[in-house]
N, C-alpha and C. Protein backbone atom coordinates (compact mmCIF):
# COMPACT_ATOMS: atom_id res chain seq x y z
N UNK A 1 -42.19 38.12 -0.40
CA UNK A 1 -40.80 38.09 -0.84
C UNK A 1 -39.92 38.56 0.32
N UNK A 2 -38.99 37.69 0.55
CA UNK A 2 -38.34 38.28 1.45
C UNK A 2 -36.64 39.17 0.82
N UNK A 3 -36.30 39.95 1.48
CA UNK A 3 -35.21 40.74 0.48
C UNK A 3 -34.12 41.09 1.92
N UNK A 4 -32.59 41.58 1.47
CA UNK A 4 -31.72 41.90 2.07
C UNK A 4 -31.03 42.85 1.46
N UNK A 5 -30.37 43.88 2.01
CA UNK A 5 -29.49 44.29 1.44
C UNK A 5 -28.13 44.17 1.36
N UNK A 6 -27.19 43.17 1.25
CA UNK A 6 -25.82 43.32 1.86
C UNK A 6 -24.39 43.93 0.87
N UNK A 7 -23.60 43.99 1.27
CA UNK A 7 -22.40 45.10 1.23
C UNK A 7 -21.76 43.83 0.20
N UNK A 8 -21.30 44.07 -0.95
CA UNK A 8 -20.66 43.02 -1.90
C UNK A 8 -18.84 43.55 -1.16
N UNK A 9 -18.73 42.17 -1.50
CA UNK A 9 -17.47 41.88 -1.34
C UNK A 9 -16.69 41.49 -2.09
N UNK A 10 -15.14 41.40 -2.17
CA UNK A 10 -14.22 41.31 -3.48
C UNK A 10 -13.94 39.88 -3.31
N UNK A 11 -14.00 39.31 -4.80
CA UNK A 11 -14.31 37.84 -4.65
C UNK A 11 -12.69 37.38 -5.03
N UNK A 12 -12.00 36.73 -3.77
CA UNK A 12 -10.68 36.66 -4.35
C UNK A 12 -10.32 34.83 -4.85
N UNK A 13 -9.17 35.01 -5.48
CA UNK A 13 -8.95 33.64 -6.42
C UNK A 13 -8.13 33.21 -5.52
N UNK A 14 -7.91 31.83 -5.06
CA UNK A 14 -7.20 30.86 -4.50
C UNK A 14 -6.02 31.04 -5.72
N UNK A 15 -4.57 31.48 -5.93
CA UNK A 15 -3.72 30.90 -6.61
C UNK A 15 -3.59 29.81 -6.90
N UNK A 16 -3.18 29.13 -7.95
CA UNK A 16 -2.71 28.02 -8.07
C UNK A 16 -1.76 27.36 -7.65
N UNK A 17 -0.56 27.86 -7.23
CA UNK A 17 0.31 27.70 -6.44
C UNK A 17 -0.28 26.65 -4.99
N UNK A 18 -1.58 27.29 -4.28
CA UNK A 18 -2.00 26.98 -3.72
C UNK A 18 -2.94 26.09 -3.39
N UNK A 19 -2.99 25.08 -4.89
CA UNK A 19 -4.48 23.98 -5.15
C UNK A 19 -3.28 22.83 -5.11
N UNK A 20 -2.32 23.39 -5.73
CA UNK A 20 -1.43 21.54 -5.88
C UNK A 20 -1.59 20.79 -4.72
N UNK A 21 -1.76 19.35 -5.17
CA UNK A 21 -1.68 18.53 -4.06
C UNK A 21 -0.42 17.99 -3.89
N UNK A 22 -1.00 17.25 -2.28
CA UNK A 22 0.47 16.30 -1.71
C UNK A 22 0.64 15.29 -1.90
N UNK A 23 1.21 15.10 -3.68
CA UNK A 23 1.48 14.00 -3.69
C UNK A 23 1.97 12.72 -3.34
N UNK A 24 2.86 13.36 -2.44
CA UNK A 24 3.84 12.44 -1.29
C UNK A 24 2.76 11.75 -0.36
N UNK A 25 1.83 12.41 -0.09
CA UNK A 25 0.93 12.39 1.39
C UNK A 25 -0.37 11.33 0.78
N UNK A 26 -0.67 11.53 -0.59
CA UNK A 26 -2.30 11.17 -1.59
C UNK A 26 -1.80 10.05 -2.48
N UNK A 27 -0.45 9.35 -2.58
CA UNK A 27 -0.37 8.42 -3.50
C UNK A 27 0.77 7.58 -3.38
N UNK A 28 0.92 6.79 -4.04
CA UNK A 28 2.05 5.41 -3.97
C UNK A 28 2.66 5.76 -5.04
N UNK A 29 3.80 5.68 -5.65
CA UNK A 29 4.78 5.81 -6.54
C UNK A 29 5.38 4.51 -6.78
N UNK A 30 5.20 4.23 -8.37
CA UNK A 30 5.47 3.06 -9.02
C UNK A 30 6.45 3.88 -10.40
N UNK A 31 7.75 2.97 -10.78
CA UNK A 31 8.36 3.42 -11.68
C UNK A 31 9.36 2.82 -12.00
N UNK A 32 9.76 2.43 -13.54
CA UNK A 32 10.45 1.74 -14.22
C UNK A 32 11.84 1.77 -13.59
N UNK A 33 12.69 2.66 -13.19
CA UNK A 33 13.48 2.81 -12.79
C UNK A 33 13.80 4.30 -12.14
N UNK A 34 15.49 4.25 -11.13
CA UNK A 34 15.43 5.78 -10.66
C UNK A 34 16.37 5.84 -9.93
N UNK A 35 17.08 6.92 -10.44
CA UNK A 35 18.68 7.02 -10.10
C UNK A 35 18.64 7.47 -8.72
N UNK A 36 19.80 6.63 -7.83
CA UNK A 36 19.64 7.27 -6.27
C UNK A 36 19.69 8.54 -6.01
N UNK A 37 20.69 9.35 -6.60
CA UNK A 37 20.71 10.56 -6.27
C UNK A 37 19.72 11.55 -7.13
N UNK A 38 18.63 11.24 -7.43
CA UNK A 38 17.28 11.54 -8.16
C UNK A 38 16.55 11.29 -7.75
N UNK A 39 15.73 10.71 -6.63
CA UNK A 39 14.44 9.95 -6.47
C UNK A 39 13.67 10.69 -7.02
N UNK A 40 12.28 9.85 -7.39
CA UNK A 40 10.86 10.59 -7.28
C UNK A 40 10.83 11.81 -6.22
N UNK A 41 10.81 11.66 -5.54
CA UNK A 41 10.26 12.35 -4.53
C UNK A 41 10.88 13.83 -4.74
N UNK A 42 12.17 14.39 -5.18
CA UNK A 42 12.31 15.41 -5.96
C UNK A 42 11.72 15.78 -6.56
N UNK A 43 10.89 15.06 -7.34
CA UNK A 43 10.06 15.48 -8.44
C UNK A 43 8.41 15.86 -7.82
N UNK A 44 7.98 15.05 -7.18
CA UNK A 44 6.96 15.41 -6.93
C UNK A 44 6.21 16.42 -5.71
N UNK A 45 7.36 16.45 -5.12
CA UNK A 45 7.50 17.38 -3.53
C UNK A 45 7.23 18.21 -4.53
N UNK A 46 6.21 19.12 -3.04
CA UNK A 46 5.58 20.55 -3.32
C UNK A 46 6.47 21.63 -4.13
N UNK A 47 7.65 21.39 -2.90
CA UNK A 47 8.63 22.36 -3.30
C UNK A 47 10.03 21.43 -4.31
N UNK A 48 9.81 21.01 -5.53
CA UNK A 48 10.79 20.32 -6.10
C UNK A 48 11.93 21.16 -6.08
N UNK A 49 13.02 19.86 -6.19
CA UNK A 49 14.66 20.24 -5.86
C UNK A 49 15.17 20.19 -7.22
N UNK A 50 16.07 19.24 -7.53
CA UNK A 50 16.57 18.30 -8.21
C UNK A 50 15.43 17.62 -9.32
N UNK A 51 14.54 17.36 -9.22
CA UNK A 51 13.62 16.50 -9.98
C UNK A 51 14.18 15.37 -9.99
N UNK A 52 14.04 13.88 -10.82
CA UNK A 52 13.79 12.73 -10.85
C UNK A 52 14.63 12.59 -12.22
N UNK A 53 15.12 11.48 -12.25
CA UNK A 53 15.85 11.03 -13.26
C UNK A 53 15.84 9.06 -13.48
N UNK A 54 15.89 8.71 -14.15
CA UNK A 54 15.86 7.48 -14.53
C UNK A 54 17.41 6.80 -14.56
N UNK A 55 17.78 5.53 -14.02
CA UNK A 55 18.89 5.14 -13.45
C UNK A 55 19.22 4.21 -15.10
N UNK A 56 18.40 4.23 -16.35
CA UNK A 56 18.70 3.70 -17.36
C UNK A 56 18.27 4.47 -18.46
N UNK A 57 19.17 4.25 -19.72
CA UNK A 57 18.23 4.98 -21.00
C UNK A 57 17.14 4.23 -21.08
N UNK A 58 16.47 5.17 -22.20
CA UNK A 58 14.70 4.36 -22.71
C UNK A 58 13.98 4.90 -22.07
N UNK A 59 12.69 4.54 -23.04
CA UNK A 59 11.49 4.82 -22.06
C UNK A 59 11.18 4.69 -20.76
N UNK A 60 10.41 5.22 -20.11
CA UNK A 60 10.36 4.96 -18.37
C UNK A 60 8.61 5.43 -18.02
N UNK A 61 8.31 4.90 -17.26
CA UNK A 61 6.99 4.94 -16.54
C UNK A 61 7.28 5.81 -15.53
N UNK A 62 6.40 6.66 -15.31
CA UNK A 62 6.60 6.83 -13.69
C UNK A 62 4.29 6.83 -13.25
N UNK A 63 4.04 6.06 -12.49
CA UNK A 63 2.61 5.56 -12.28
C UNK A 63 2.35 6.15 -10.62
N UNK A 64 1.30 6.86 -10.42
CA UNK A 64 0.69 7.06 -9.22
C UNK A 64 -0.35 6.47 -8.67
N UNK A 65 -0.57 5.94 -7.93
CA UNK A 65 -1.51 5.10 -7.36
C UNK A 65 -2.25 6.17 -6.52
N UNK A 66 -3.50 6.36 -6.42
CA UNK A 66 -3.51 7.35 -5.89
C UNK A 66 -4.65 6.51 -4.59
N UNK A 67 -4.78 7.23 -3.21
CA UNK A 67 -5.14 6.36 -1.94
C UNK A 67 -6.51 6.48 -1.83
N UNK A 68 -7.39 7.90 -2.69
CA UNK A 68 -8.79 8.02 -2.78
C UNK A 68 -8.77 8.33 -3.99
N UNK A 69 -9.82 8.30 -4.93
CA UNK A 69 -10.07 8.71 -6.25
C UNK A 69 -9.99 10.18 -5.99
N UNK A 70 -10.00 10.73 -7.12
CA UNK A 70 -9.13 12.07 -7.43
C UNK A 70 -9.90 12.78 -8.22
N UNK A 71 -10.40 13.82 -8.59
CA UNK A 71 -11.03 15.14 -9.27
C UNK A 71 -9.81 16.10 -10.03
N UNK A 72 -9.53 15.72 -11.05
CA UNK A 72 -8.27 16.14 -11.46
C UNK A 72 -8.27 17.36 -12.44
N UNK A 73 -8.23 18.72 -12.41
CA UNK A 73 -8.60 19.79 -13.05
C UNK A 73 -7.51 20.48 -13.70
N UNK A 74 -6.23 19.99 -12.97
CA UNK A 74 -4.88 20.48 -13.83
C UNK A 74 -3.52 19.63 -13.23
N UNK A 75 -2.92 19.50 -14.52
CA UNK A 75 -1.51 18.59 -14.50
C UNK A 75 -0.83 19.75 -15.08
N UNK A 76 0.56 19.61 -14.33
CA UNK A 76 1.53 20.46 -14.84
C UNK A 76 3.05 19.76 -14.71
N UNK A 77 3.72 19.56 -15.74
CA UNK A 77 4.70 18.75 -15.99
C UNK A 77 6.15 19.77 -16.56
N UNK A 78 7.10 19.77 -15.46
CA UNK A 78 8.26 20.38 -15.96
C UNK A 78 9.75 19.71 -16.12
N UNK A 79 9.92 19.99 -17.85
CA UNK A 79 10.91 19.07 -17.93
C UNK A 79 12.23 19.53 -18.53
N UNK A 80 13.64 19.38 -17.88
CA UNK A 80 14.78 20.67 -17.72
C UNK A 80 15.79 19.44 -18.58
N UNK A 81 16.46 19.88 -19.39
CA UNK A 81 18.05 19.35 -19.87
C UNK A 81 18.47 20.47 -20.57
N UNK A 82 19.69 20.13 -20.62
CA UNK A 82 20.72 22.00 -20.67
C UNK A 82 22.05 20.82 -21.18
N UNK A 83 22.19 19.62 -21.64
CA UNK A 83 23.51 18.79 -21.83
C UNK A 83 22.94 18.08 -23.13
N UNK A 84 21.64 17.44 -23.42
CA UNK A 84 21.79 16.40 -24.63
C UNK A 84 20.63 17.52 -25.53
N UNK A 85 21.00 17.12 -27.34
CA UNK A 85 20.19 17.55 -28.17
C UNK A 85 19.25 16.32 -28.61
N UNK A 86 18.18 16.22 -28.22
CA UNK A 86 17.44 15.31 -28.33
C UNK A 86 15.76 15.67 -28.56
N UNK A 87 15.27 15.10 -29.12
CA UNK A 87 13.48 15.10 -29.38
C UNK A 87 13.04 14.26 -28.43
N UNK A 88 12.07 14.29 -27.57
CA UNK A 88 11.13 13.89 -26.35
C UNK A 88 9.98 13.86 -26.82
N UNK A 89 9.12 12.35 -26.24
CA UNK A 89 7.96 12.32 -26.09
C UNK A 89 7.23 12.02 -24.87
N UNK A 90 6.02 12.41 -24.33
CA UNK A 90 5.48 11.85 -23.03
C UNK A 90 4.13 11.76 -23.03
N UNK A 91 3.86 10.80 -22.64
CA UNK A 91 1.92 10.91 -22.40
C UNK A 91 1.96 10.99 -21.08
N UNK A 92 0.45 10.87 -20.91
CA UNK A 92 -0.01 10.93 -19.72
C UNK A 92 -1.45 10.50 -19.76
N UNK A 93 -1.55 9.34 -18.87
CA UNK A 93 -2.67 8.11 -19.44
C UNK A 93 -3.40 8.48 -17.93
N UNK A 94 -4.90 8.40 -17.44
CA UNK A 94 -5.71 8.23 -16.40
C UNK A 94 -6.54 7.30 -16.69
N UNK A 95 -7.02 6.61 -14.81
CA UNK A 95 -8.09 5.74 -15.63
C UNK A 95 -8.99 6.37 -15.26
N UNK A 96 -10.23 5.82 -16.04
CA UNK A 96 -11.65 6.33 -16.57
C UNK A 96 -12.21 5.43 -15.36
N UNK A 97 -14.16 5.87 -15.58
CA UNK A 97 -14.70 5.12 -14.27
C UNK A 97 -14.74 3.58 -14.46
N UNK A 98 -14.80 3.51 -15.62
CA UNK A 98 -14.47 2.08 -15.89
C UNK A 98 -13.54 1.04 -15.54
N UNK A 99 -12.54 1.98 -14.84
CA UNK A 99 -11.09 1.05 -14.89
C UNK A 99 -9.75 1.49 -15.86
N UNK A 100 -10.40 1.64 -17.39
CA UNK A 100 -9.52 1.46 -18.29
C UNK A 100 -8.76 2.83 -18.57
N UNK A 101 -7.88 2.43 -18.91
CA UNK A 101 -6.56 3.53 -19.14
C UNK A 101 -7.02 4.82 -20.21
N UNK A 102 -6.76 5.80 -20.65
CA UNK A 102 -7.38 6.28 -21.36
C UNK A 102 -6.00 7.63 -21.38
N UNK A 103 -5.58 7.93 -22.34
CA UNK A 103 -4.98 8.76 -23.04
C UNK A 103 -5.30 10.15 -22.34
N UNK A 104 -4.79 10.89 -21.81
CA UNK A 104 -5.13 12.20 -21.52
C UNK A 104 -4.61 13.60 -22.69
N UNK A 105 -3.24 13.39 -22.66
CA UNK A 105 -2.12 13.96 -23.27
C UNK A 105 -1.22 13.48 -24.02
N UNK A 106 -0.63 14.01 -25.40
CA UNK A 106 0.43 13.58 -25.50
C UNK A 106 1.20 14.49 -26.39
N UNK A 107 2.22 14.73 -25.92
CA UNK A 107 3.61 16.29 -26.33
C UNK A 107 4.99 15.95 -26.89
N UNK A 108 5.13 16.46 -28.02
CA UNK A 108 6.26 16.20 -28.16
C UNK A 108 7.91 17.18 -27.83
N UNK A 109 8.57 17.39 -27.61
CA UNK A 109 9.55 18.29 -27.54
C UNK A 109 10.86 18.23 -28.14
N UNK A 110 11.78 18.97 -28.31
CA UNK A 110 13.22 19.46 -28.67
C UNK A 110 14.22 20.16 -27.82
N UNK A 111 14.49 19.84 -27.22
CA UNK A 111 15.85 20.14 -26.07
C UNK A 111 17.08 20.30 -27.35
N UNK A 112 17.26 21.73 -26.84
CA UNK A 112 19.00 22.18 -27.49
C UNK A 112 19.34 23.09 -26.26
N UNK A 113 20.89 22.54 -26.04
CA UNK A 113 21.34 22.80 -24.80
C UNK A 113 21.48 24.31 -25.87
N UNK A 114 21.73 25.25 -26.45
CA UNK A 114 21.99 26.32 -27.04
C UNK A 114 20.58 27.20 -26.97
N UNK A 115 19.42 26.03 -26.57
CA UNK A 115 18.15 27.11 -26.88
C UNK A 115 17.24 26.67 -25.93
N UNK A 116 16.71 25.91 -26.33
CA UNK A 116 15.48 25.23 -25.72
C UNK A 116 16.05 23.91 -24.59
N UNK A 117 16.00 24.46 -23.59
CA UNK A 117 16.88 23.08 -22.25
C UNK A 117 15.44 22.96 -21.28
N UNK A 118 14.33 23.53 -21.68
CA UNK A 118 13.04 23.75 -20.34
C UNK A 118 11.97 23.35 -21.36
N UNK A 119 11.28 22.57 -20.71
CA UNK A 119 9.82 22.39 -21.50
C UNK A 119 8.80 22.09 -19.88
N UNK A 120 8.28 23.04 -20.13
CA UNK A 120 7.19 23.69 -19.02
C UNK A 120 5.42 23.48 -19.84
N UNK A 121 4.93 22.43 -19.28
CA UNK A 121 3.61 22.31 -19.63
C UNK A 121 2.64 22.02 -18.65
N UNK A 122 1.08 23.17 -18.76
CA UNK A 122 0.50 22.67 -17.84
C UNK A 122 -1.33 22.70 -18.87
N UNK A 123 -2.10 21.92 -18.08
CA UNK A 123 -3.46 21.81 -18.54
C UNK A 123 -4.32 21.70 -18.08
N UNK A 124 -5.01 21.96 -18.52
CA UNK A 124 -6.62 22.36 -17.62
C UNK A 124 -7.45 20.98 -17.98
N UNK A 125 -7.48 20.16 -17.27
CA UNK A 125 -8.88 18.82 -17.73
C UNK A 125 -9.95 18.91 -16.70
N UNK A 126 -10.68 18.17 -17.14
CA UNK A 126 -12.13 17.38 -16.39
C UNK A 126 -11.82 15.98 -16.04
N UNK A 127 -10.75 15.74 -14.90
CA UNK A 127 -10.82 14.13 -14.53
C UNK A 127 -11.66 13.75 -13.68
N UNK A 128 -12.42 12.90 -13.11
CA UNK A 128 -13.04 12.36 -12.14
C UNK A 128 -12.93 11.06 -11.60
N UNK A 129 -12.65 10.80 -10.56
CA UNK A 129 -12.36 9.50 -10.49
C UNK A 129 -10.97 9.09 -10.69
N UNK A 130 -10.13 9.53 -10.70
CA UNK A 130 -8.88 8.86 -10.78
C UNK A 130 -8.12 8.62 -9.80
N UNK A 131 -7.83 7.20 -10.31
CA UNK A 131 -7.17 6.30 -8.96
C UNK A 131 -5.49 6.22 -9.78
N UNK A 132 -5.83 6.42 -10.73
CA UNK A 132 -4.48 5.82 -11.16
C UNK A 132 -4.00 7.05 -12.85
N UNK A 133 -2.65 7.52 -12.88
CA UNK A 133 -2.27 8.47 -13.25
C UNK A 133 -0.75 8.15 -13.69
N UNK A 134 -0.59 7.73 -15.19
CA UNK A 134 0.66 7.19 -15.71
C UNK A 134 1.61 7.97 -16.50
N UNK A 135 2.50 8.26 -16.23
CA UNK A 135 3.46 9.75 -17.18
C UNK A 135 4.19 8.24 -17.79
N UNK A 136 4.48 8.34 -19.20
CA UNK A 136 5.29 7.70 -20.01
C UNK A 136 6.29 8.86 -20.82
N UNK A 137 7.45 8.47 -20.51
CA UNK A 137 8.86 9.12 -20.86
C UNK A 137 9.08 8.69 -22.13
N UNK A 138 9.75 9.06 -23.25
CA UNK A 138 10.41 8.14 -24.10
C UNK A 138 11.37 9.81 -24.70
N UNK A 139 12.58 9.32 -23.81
CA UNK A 139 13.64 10.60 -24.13
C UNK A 139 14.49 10.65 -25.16
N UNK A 140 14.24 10.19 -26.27
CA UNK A 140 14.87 10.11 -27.31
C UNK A 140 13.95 9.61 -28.27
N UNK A 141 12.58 9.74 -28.11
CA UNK A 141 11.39 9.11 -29.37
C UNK A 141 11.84 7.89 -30.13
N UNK A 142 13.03 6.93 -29.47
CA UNK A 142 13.80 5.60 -29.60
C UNK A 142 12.66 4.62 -30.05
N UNK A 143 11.20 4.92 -29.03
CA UNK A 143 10.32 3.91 -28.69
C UNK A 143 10.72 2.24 -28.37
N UNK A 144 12.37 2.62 -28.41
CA UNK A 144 12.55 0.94 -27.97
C UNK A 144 14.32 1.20 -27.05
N UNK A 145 14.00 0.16 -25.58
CA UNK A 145 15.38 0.55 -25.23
C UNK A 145 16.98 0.59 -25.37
N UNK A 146 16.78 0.03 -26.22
CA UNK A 146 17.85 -0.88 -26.76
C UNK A 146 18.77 0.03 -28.34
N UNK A 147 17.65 1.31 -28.62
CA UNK A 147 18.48 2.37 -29.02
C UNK A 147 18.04 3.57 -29.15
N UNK A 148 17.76 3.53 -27.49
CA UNK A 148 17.96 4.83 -26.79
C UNK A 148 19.49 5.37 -26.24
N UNK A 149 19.83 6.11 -26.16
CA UNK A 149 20.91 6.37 -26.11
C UNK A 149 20.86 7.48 -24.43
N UNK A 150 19.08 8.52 -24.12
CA UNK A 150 19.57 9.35 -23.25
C UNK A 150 18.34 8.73 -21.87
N UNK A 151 18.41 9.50 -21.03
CA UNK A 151 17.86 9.26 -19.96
C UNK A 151 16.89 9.88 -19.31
N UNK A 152 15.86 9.35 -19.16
CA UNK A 152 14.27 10.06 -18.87
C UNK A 152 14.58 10.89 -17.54
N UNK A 153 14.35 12.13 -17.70
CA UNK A 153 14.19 12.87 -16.53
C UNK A 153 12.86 13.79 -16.24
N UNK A 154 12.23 14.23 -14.98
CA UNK A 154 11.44 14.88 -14.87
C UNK A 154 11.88 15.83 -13.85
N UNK A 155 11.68 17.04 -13.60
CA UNK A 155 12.05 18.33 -12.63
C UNK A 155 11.00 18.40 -12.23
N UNK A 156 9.04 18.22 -12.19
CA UNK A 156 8.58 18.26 -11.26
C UNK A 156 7.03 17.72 -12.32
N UNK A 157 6.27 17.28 -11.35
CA UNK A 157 4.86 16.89 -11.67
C UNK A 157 4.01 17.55 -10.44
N UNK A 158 2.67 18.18 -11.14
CA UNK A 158 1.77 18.49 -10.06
C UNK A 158 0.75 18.51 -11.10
N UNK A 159 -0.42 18.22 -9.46
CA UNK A 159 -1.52 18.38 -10.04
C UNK A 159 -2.31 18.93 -9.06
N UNK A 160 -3.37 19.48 -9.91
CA UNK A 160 -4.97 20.03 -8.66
C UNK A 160 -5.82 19.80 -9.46
């Protein structure tokens, strides 16, 4: 048997802060629409500004293409209005090794500019393989555009 003795050491945690990826740098950005003075790229930068807003009411896509398949262990989605009283819905679809789309999440919310203007969600999964990563908006649970009345926004998406 061979044996050692060595000196234990304090086993420290990588923050999370510090796992998000660069989305800007790891993926292509596809999306229904997007107000100029909003881009994506607010939203998904490390350090988000402004976040992302949609240049129409209704539902809205926003889709990542991603440039290598992906090991996906946490999504965190933050979403800010402080002006409309409205109910929100959003999924968030990945594909599987198969190809096919597959449901990850799906949340509903209540924005009152008097109470609730922040909906801050994050989750812990087991993805593997993902090439492709779809947030669906529907900012007024309208499910159709034509009587929607408010406008899909996001303040930031990350993942590790």
């Amino acid at each position: 048997m061979r044996k050692s003795i060595v000196t234990p050491t304090a086993v420290t945690a990588v923050p999370i802060g510090d796992l998000w990826r660069d989305l800007e740098r790891i993926a292509r950005v596809e999306m229904t629409s997007e107000d100029a003075a909003f881009p994506i790229e607010n939203a998904i930068a490390r350090k988000s500004t402004t976040g992302w807003r949609a240049s129409s009411v209704g539902p809205q896509v926003i889709r990542l293409h991603f440039d290598e398949p992906q090991a996906i262990k946490r999504i965190q989605l933050h979403f800010v209005d402080r002006t409309a009283e409205r109910s929100q819905e959003f999924a968030v679809f990945a594909n599987g090794s198969d190809g096919t789309m597959r449901e990850v999440v799906r949340q509903q919310w209540n924005f009152s500019p008097s109470g609730t203007t922040e909906e801050l969600e994050e989750y812990a999964l087991t993805l593997a393989g993902v090439t492709v990563l779809e947030l669906q908006i529907d900012p007024d649970r309208s499910h159709n555009p034509a009587d929607s009345k408010n406008y899909a926004s996001l303040m930031s998406l990350k993942i590790a």
